[in-house]
Protein backbone atom coordinates (compact mmCIF):
# COMPACT_ATOMS: atom_id res chain seq x y z
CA UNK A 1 92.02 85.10 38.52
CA UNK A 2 92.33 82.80 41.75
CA UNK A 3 94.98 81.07 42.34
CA UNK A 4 93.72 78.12 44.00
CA UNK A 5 95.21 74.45 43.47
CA UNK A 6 93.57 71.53 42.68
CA UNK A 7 94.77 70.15 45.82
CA UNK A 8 93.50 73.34 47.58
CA UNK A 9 90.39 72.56 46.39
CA UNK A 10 90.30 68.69 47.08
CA UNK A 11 90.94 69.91 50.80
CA UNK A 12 88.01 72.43 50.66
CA UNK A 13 85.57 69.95 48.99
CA UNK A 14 87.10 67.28 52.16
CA UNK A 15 86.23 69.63 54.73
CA UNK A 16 82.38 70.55 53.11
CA UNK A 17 82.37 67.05 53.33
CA UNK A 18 83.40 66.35 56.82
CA UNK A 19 80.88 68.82 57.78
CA UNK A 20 78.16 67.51 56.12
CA UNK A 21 78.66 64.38 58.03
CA UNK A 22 78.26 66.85 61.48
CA UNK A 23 75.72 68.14 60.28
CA UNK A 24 73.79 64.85 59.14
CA UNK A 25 74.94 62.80 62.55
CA UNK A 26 75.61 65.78 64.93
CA UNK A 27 78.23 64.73 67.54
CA UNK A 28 77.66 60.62 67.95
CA UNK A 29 80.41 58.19 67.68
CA UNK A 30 78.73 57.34 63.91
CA UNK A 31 79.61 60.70 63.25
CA UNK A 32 83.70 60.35 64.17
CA UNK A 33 83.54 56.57 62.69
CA UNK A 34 81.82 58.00 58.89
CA UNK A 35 84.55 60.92 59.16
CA UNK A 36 87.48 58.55 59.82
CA UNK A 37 86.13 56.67 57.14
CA UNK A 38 85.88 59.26 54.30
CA UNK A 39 89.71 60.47 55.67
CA UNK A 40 90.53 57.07 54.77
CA UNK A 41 89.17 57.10 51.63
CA UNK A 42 90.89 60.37 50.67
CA UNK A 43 94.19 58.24 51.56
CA UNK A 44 94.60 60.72 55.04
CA UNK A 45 95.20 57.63 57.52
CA UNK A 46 97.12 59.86 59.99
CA UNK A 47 93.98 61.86 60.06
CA UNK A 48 91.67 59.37 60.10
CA UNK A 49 93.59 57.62 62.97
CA UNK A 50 93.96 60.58 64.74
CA UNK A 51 90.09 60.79 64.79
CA UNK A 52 89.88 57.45 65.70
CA UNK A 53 92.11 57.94 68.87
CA UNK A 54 90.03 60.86 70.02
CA UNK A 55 86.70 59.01 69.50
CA UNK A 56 87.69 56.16 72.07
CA UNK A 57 88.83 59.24 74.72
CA UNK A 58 85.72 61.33 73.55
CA UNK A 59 83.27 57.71 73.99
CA UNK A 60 84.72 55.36 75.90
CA UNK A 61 84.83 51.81 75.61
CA UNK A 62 81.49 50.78 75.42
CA UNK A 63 81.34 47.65 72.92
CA UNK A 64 79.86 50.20 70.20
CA UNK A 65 82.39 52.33 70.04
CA UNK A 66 85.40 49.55 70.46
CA UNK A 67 83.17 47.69 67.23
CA UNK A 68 83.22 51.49 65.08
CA UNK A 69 87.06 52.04 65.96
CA UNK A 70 88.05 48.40 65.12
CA UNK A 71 86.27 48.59 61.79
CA UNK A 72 87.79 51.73 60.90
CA UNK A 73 91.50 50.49 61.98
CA UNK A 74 90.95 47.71 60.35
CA UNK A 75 89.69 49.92 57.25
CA UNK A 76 92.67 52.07 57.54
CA UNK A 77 94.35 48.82 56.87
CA UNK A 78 93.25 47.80 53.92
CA UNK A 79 93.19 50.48 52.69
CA UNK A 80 96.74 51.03 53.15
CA UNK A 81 97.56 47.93 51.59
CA UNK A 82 95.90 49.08 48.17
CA UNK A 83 98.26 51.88 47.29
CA UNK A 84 102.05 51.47 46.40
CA UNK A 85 104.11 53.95 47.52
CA UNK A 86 103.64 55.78 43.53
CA UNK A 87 100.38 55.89 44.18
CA UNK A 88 99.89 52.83 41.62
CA UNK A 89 96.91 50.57 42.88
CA UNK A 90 98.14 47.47 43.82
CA UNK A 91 95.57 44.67 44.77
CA UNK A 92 97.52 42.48 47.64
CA UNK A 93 96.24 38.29 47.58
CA UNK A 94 93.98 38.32 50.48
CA UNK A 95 94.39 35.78 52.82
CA UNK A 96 90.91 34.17 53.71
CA UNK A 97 90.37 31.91 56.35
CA UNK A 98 87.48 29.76 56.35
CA UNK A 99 84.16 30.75 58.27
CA UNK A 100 83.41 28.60 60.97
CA UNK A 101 79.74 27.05 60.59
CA UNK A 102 77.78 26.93 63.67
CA UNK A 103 75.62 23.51 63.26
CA UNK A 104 72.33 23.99 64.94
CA UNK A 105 70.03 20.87 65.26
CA UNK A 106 66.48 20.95 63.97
């Protein structure tokens, strides 16, 4: 019989996953932004901002990539702010600010 955890098999069915996404979006900044993102997901921030880090050495700082990095920092963040430290979900009151409305005349 194997002897294999459920968390040992959580982190084999994240890493099938993470290379499906290579496989699907080869080596692009879409590629590092969609893995961050399912690291998030899987509550592995460290990871995902790890991957995030490398992406703006590995790209640059074209406006693309600073947009992709932002959005997953800022998904990290949220993110973050969904899970008590017993892993209880806890919704936080979001604070909204009102869009601004561009007026343009007819």
């Amino acid at each position: 019989m194997h002897n294999e955890t459920s968390s040992d098999l959580s982190q084999a069915g994240l890493n099938i996953a993470i290379q499906d996404i290579k496989d699907e979006l080869f080596d692009t900044p879409e590629c590092d932004y969609a893995i961050a993102q399912l690291l998030t997901h899987w509550g592995q921030a460290e990871k995902a901002e790890q991957v995030l880090d490398e992406m703006l050495m590995k790209w640059g700082t074209s406006p693309e990539v600073l947009a992709l990095t932002q959005r997953g920092y800022t998904e990290m963040i949220g993110s973050s702010e969904l899970f008590a430290d017993n892993d209880e979900i806890i919704r936080k009151p979001q604070k909204s600010t009102p869009a601004a409305l561009e007026v343009v005349a007819a």
